[in-house]
PDB file of N, CA and C in Angstrom:
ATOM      1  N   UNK A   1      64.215 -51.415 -75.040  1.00  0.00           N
ATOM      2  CA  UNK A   1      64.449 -51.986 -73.726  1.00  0.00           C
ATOM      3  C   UNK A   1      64.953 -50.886 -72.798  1.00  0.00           C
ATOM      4  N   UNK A   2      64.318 -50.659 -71.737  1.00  0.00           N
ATOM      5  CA  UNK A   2      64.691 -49.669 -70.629  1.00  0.00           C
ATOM      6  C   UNK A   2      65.638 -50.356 -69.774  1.00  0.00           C
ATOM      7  N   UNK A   3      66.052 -49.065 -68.851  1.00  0.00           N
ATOM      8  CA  UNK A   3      67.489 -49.501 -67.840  1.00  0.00           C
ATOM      9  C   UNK A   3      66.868 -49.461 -66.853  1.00  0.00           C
ATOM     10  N   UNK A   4      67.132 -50.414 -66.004  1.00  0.00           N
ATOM     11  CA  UNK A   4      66.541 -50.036 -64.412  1.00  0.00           C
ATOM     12  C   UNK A   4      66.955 -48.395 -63.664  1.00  0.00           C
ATOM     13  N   UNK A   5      65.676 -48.390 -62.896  1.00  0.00           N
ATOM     14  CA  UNK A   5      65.811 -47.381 -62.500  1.00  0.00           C
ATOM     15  C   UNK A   5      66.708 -47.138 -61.500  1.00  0.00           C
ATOM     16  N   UNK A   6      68.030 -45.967 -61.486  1.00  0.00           N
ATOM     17  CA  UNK A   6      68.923 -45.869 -60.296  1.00  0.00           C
ATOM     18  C   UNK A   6      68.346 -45.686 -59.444  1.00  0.00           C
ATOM     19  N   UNK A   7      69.459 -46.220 -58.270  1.00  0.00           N
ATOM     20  CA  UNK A   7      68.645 -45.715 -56.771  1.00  0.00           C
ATOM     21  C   UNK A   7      68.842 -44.205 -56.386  1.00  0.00           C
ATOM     22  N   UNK A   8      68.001 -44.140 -55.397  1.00  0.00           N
ATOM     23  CA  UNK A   8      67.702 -42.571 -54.826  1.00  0.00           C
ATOM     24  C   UNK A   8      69.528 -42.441 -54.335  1.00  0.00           C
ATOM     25  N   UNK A   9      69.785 -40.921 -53.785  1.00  0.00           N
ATOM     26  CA  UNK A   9      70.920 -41.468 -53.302  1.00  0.00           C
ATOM     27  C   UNK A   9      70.804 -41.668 -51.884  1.00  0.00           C
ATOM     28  N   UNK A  10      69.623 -41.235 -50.846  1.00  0.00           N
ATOM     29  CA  UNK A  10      70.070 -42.436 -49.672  1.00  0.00           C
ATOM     30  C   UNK A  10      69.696 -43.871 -49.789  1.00  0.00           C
ATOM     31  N   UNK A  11      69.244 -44.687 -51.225  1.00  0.00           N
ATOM     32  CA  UNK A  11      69.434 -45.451 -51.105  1.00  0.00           C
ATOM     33  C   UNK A  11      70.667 -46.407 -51.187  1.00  0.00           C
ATOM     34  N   UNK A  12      71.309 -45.618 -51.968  1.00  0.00           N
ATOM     35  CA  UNK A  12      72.806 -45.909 -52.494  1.00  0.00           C
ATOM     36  C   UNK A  12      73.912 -45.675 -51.217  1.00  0.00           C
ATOM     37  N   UNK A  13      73.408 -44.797 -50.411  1.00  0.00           N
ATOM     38  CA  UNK A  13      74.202 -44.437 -49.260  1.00  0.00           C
ATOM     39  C   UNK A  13      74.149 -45.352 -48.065  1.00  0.00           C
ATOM     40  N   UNK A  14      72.708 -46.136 -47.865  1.00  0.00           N
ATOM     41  CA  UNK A  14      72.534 -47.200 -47.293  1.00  0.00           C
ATOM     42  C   UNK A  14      73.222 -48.245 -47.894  1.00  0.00           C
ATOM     43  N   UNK A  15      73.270 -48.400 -48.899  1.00  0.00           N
ATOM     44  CA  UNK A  15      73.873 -49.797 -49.517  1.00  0.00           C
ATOM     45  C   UNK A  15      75.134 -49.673 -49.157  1.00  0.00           C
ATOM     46  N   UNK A  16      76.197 -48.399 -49.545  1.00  0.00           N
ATOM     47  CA  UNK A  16      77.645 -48.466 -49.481  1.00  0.00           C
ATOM     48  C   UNK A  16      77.973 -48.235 -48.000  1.00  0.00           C
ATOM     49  N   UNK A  17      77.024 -48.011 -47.059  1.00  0.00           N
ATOM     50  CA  UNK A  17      77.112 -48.082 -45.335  1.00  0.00           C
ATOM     51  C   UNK A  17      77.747 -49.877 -45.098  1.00  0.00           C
ATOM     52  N   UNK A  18      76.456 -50.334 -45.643  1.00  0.00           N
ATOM     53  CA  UNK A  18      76.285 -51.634 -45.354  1.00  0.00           C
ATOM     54  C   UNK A  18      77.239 -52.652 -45.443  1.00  0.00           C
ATOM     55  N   UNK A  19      77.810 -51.818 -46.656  1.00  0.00           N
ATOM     56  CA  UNK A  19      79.342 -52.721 -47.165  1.00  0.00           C
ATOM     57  C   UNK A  19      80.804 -52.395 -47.139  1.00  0.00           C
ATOM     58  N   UNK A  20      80.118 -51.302 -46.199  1.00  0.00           N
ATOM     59  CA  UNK A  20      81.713 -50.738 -45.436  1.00  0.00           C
ATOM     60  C   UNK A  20      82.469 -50.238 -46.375  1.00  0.00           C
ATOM     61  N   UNK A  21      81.576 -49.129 -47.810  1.00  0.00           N
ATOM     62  CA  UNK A  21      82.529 -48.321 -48.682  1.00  0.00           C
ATOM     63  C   UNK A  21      82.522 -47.157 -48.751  1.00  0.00           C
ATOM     64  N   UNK A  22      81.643 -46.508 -47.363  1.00  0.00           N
ATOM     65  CA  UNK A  22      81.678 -44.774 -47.515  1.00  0.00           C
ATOM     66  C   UNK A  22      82.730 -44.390 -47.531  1.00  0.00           C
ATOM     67  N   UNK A  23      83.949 -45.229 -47.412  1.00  0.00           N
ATOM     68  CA  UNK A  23      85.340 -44.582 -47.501  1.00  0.00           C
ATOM     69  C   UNK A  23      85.961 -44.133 -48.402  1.00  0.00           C
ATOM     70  N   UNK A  24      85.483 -45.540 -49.286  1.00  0.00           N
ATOM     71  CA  UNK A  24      86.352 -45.461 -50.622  1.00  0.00           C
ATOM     72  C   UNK A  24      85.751 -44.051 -51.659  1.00  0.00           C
ATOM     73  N   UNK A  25      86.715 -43.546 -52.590  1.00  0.00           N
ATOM     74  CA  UNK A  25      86.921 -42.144 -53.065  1.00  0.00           C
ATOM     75  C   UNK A  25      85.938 -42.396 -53.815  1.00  0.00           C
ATOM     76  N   UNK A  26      85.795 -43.391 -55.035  1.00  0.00           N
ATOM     77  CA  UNK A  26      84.575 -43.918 -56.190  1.00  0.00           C
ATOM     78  C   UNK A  26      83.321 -43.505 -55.671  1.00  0.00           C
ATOM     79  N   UNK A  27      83.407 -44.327 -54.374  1.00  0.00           N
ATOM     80  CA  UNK A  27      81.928 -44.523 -53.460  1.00  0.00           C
ATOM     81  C   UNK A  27      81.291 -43.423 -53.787  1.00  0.00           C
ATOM     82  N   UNK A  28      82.258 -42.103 -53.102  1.00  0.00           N
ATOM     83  CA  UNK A  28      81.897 -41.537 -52.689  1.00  0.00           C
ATOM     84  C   UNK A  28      81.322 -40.387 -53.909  1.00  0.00           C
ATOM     85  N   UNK A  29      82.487 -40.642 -54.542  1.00  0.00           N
ATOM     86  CA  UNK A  29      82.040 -39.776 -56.087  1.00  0.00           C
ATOM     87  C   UNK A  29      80.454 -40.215 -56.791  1.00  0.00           C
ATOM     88  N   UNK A  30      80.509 -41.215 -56.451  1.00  0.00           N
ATOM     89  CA  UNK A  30      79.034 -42.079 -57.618  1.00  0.00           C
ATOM     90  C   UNK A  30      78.006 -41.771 -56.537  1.00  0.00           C
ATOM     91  N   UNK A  31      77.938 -41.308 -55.243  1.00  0.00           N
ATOM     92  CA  UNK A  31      77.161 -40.717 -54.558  1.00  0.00           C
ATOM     93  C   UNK A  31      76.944 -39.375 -54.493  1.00  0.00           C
ATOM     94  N   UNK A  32      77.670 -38.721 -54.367  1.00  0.00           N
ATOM     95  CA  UNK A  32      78.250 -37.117 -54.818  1.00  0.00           C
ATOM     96  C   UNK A  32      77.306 -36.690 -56.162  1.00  0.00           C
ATOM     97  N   UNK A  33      77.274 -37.682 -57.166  1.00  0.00           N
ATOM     98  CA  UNK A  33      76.802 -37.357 -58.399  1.00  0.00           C
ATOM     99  C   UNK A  33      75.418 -37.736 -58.416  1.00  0.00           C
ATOM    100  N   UNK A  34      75.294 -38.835 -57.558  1.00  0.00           N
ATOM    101  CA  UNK A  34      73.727 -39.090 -57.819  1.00  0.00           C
ATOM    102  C   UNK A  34      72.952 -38.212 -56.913  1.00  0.00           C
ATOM    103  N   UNK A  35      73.557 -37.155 -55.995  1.00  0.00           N
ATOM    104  CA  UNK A  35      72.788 -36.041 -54.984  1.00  0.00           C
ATOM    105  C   UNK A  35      72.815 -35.311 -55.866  1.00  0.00           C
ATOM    106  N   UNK A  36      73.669 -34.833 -56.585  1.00  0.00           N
ATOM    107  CA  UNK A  36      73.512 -34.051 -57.645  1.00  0.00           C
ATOM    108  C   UNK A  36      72.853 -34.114 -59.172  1.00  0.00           C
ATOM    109  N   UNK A  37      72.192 -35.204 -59.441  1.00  0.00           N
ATOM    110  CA  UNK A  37      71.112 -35.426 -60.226  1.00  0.00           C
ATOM    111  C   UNK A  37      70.184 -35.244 -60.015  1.00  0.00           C
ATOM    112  N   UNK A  38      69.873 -35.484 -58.197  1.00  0.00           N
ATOM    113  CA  UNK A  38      68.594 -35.166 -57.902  1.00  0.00           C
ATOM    114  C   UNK A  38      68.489 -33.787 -57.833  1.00  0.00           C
ATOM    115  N   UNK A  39      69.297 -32.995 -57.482  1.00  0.00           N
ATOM    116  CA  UNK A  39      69.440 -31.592 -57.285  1.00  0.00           C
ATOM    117  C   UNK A  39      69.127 -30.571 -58.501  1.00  0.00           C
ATOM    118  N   UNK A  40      69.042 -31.547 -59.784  1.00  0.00           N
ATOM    119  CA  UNK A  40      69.699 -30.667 -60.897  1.00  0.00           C
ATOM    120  C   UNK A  40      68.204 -29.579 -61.238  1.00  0.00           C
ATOM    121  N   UNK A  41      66.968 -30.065 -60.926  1.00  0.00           N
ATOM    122  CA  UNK A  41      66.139 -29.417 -61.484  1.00  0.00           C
ATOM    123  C   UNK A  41      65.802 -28.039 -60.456  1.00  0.00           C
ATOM    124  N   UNK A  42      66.461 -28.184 -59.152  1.00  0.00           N
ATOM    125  CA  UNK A  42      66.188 -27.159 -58.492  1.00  0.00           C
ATOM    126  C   UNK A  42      67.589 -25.966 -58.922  1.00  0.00           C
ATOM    127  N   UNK A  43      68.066 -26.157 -59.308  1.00  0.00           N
ATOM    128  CA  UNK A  43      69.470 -25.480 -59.883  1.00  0.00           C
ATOM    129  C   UNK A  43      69.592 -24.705 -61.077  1.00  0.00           C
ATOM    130  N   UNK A  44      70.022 -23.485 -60.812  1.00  0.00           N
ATOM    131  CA  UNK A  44      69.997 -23.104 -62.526  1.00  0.00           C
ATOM    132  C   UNK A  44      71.093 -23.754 -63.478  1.00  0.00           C
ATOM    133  N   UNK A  45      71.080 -23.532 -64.742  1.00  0.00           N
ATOM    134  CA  UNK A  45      72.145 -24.645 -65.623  1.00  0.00           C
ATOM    135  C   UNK A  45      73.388 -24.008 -65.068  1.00  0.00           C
ATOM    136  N   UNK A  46      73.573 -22.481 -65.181  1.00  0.00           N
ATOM    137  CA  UNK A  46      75.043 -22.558 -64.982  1.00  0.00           C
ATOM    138  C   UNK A  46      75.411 -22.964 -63.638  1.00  0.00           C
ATOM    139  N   UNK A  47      74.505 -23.413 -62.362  1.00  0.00           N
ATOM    140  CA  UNK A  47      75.223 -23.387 -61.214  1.00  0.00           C
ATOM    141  C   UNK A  47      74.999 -25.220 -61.192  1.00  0.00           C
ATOM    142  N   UNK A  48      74.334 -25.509 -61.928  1.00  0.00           N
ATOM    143  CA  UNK A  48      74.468 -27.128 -62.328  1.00  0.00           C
ATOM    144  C   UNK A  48      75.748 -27.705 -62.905  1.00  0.00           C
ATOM    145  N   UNK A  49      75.984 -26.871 -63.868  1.00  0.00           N
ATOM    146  CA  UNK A  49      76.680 -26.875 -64.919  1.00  0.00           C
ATOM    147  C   UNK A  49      78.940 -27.036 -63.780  1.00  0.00           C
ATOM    148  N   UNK A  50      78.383 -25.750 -62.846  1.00  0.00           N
ATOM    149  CA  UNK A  50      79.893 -25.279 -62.063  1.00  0.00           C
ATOM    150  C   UNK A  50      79.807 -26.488 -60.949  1.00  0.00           C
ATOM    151  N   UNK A  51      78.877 -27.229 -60.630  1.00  0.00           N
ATOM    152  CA  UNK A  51      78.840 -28.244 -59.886  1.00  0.00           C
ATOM    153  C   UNK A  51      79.613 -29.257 -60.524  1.00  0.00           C
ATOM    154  N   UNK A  52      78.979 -29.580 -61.764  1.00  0.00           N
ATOM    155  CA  UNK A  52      79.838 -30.823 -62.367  1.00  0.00           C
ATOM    156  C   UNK A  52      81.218 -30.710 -62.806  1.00  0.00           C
ATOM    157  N   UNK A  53      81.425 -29.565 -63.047  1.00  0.00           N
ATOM    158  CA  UNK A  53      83.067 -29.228 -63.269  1.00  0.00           C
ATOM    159  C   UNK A  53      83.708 -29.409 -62.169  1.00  0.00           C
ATOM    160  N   UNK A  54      83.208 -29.123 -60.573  1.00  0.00           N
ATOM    161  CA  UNK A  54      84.015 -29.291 -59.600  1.00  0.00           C
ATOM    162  C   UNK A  54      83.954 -30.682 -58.945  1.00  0.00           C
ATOM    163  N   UNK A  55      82.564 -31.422 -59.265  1.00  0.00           N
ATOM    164  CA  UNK A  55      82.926 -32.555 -59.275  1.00  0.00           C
ATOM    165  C   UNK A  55      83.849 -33.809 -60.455  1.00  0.00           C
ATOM    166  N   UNK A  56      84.019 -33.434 -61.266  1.00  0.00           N
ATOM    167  CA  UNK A  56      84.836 -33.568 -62.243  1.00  0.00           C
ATOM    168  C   UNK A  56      86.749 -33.576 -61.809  1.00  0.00           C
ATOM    169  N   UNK A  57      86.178 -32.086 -61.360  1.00  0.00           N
ATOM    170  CA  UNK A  57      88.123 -31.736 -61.345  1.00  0.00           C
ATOM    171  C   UNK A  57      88.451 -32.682 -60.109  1.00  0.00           C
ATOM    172  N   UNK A  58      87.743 -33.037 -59.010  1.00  0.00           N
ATOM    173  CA  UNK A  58      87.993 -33.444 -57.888  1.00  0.00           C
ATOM    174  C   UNK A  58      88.528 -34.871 -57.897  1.00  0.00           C
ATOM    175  N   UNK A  59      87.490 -35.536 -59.080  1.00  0.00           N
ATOM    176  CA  UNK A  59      88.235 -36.983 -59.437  1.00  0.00           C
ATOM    177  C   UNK A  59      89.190 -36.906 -60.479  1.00  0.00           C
ATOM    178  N   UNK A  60      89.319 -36.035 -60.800  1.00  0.00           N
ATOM    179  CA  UNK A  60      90.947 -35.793 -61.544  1.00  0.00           C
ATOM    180  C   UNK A  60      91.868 -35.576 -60.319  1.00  0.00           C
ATOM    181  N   UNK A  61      91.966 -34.775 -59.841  1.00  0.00           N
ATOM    182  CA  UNK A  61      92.885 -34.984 -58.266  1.00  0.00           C
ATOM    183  C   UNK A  61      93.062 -36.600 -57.652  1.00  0.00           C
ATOM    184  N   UNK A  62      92.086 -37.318 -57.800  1.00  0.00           N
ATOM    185  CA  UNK A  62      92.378 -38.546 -57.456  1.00  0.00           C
ATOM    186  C   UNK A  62      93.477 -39.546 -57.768  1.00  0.00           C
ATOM    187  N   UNK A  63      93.995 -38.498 -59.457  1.00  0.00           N
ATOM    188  CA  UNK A  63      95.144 -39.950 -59.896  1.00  0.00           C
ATOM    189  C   UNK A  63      94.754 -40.791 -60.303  1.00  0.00           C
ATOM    190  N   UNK A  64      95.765 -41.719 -60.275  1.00  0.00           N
ATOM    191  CA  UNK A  64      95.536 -43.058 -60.513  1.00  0.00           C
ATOM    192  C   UNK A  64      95.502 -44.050 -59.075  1.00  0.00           C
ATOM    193  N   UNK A  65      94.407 -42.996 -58.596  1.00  0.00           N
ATOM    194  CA  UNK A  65      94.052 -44.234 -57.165  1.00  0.00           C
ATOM    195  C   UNK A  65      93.935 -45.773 -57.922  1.00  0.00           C
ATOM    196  N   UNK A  66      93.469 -46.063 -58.865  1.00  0.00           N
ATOM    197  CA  UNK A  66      93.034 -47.607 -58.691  1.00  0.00           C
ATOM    198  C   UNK A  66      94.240 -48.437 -59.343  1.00  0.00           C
ATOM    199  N   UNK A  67      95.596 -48.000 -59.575  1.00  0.00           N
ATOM    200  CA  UNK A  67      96.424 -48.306 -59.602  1.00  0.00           C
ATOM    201  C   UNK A  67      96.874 -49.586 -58.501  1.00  0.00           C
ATOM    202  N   UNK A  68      96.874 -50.815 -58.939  1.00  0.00           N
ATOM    203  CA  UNK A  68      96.995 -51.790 -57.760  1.00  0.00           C
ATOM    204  C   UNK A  68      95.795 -52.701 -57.598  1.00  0.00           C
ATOM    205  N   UNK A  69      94.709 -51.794 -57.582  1.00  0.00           N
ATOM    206  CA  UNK A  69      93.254 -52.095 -57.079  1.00  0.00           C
ATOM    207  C   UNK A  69      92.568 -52.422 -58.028  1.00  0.00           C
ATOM    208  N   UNK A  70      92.915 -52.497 -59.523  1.00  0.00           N
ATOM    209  CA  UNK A  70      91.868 -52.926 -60.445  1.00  0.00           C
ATOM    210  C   UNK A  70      90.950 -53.830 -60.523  1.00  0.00           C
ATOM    211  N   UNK A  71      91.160 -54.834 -59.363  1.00  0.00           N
ATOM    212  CA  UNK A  71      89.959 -56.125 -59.733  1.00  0.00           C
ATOM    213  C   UNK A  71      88.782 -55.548 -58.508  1.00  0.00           C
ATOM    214  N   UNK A  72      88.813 -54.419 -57.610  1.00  0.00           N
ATOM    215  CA  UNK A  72      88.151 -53.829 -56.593  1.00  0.00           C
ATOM    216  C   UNK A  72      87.627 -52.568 -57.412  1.00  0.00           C
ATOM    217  N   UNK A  73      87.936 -51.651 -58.397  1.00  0.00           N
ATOM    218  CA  UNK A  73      87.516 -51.026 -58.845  1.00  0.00           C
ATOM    219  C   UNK A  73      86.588 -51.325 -60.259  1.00  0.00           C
ATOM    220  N   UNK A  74      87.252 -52.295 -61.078  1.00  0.00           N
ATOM    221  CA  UNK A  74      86.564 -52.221 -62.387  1.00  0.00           C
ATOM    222  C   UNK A  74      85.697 -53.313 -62.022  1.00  0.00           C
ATOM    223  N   UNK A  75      85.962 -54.694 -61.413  1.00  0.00           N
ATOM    224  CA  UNK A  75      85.039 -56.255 -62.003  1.00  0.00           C
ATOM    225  C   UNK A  75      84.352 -56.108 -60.484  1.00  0.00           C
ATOM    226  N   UNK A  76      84.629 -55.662 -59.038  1.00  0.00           N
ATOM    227  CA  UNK A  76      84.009 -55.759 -57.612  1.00  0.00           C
ATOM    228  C   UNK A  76      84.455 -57.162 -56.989  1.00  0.00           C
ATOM    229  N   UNK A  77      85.652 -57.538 -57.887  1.00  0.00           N
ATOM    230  CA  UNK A  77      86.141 -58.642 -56.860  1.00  0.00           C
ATOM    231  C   UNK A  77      87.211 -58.801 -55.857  1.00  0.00           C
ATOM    232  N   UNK A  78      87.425 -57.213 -55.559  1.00  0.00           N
ATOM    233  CA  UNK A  78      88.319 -57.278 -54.461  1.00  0.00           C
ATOM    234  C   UNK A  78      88.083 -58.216 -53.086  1.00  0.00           C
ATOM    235  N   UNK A  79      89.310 -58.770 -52.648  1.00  0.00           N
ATOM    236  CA  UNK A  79      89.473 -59.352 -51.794  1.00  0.00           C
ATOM    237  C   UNK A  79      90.585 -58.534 -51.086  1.00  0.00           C
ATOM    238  N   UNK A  80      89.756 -57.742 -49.451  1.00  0.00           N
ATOM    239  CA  UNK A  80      91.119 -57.569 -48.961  1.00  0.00           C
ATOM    240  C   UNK A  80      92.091 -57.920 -48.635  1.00  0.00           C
ATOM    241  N   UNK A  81      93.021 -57.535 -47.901  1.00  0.00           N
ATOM    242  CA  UNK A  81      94.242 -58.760 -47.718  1.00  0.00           C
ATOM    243  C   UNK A  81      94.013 -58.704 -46.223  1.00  0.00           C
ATOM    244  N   UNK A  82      93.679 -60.065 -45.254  1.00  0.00           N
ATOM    245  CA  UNK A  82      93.875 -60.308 -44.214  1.00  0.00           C
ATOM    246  C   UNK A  82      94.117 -59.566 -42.721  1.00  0.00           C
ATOM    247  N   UNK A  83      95.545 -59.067 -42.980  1.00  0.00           N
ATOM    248  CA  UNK A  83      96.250 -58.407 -42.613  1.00  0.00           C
ATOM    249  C   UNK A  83      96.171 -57.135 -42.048  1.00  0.00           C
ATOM    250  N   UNK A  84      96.146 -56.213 -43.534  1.00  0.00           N
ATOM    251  CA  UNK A  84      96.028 -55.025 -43.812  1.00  0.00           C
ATOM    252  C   UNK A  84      94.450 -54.248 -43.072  1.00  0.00           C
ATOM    253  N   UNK A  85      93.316 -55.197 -43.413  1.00  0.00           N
ATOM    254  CA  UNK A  85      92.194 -54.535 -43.863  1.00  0.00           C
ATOM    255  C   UNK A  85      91.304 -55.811 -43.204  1.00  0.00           C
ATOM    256  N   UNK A  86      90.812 -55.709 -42.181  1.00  0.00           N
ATOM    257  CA  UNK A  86      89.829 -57.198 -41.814  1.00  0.00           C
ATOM    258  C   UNK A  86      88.431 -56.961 -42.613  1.00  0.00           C
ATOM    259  N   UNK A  87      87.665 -58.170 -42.629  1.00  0.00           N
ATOM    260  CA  UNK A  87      86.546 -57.867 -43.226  1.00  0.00           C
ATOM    261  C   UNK A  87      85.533 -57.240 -42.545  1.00  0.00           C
ATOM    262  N   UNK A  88      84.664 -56.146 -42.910  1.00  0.00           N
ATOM    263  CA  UNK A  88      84.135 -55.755 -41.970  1.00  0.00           C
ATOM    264  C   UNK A  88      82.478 -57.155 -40.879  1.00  0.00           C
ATOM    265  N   UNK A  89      82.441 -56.861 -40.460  1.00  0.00           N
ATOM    266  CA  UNK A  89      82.039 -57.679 -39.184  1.00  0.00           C
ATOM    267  C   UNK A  89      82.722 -58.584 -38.784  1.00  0.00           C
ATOM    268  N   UNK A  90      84.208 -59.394 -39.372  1.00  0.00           N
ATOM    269  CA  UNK A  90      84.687 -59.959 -38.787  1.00  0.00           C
ATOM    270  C   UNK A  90      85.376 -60.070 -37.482  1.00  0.00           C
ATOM    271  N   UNK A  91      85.324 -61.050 -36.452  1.00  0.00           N
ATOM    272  CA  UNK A  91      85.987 -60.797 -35.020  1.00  0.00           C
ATOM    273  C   UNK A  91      87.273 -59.964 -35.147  1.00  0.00           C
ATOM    274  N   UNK A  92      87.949 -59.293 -36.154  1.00  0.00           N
ATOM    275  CA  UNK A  92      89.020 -58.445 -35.830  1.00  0.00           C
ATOM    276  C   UNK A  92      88.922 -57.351 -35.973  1.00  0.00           C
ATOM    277  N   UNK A  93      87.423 -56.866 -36.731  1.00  0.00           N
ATOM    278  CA  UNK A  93      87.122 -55.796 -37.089  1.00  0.00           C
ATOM    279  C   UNK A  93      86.476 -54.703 -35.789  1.00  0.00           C
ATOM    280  N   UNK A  94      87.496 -53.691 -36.018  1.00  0.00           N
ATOM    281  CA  UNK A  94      86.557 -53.362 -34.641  1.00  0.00           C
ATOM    282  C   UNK A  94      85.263 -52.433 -34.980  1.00  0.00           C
TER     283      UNK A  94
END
């Protein structure tokens, strides 16, 4: 049984536009990596190779961002809070 095929990454970049997550750090990493899959065959291994280490070390710098945020990071059922964070297109959102 095969896996569906990932998306390109401007397709992935359209999607996380759409849903108002080019912000978030993940987003941006799981995009980061999928430009760099596509990249890999024009690349020699070791400069493939120094890519993924620096994308690597970079989400090690991150911490424990999802500290707090676990039901937005691991299951996608974050709900923002009201307040803090409007939904995007909602009348408060500017």
């Amino acid at each position: 049984m095969s896996a569906a095929p990932l998306p390109s990454s401007e397709d992935l970049a359209r999607y996380l536009e759409a849903r108002g997550e080019l912000s978030k750090p993940w987003t941006l990493h799981m995009l980061r990596l999928t430009k760099l899959k596509e990249a890999k065959d024009s690349m020699s291994p070791e400069e493939y190779l120094a890519k993924v280490q620096e994308a690597h070390a970079d989400l090690m710098r991150l911490g424990e961002f999802w500290k707090g945020r676990e039901a937005d990071v691991f299951s996608g059922r974050y709900v923002p809070p009201s307040i803090v964070e409007p939904l995007p297109g909602s009348p408060e959102d500017r």
